[in-house]
Protein backbone atom coordinates (compact mmCIF):
# COMPACT_ATOMS: atom_id res chain seq x y z
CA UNK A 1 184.31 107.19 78.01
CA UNK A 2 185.40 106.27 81.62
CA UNK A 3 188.89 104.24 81.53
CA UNK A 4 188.69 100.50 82.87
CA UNK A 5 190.42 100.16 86.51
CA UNK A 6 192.93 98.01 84.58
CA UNK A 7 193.76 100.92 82.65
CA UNK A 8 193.67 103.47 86.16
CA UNK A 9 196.06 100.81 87.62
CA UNK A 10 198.38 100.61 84.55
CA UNK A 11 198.27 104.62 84.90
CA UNK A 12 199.24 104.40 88.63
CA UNK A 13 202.28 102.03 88.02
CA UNK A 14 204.00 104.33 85.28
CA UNK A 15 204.54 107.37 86.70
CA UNK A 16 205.77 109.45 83.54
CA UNK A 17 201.68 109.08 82.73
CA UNK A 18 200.95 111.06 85.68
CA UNK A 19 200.22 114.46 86.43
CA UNK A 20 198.24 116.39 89.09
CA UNK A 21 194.77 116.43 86.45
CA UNK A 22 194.79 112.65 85.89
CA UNK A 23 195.37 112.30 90.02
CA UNK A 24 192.70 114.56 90.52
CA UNK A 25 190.34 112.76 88.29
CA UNK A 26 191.11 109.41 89.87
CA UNK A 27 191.07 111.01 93.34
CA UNK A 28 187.37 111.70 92.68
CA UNK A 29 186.01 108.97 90.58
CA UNK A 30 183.88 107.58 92.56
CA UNK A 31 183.94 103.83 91.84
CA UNK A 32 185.01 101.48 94.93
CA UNK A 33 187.78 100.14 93.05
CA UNK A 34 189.08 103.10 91.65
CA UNK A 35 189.26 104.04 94.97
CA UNK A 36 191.24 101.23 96.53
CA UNK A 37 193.84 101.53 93.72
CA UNK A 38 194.50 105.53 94.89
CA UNK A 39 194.89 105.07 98.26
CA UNK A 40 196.99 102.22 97.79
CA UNK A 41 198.66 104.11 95.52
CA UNK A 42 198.87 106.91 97.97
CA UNK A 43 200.51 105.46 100.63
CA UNK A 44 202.78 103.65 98.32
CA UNK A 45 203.91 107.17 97.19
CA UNK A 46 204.29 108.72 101.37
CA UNK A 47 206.18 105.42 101.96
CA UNK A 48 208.40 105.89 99.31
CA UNK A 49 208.56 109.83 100.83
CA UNK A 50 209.87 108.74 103.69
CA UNK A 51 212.22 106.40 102.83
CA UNK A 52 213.88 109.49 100.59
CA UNK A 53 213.58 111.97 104.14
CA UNK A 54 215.67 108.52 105.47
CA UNK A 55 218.07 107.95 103.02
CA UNK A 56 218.47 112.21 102.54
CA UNK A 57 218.90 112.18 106.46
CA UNK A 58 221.31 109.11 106.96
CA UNK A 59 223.60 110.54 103.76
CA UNK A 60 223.77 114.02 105.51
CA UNK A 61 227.49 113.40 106.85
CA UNK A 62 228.18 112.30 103.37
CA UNK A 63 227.08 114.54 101.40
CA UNK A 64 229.11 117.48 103.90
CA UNK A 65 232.18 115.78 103.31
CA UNK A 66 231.56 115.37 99.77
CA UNK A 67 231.08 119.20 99.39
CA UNK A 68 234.29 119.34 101.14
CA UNK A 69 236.13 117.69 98.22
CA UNK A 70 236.37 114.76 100.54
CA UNK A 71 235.64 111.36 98.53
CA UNK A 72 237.18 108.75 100.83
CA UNK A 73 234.70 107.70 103.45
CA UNK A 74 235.09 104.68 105.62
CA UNK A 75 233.03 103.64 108.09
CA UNK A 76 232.44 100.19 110.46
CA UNK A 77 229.20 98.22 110.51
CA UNK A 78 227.28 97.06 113.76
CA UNK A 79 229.48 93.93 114.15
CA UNK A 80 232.63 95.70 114.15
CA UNK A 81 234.06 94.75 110.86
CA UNK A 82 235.35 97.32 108.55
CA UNK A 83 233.77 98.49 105.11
């Protein structure tokens, strides 16, 4: 028996119930509303992509001086002020 899209939706939101056959089986059911939960799903998952390639990119200075054995870091914000 087919799941509900309640159910499909509930399986999108917890990600330790996914894997790459239940994606593929949702990718392909057919059903509109299946479908508008897995692309909205899908972006949700490239937005949250890129905001890790951000985050990854703007901690690169960081994360060199912390493999330096360098744990201090200070730095001043747009205004001036210092953190």
């Amino acid at each position: 028996m087919a799941k509900t899209i309640k159910e499909i939706e509930e399986i999108l939101n917890t990600p330790k119930t996914l894997n790459d056959d239940i994606i593929e089986q949702i990718s392909t059911d057919e059903r509109k509303g299946v479908q508008v939960l897995y692309q909205k799903w899908l972006k949700n998952e490239k937005n949250k992509q890129k905001a890790k390639e951000k985050y990854d990119l703007m901690s690169a200075y960081e994360n060199e001086l912390r493999a330096k054995n360098i744990h201090m870091i200070a730095g001043v914000d747009e205004v001036g002020r210092v953190i």
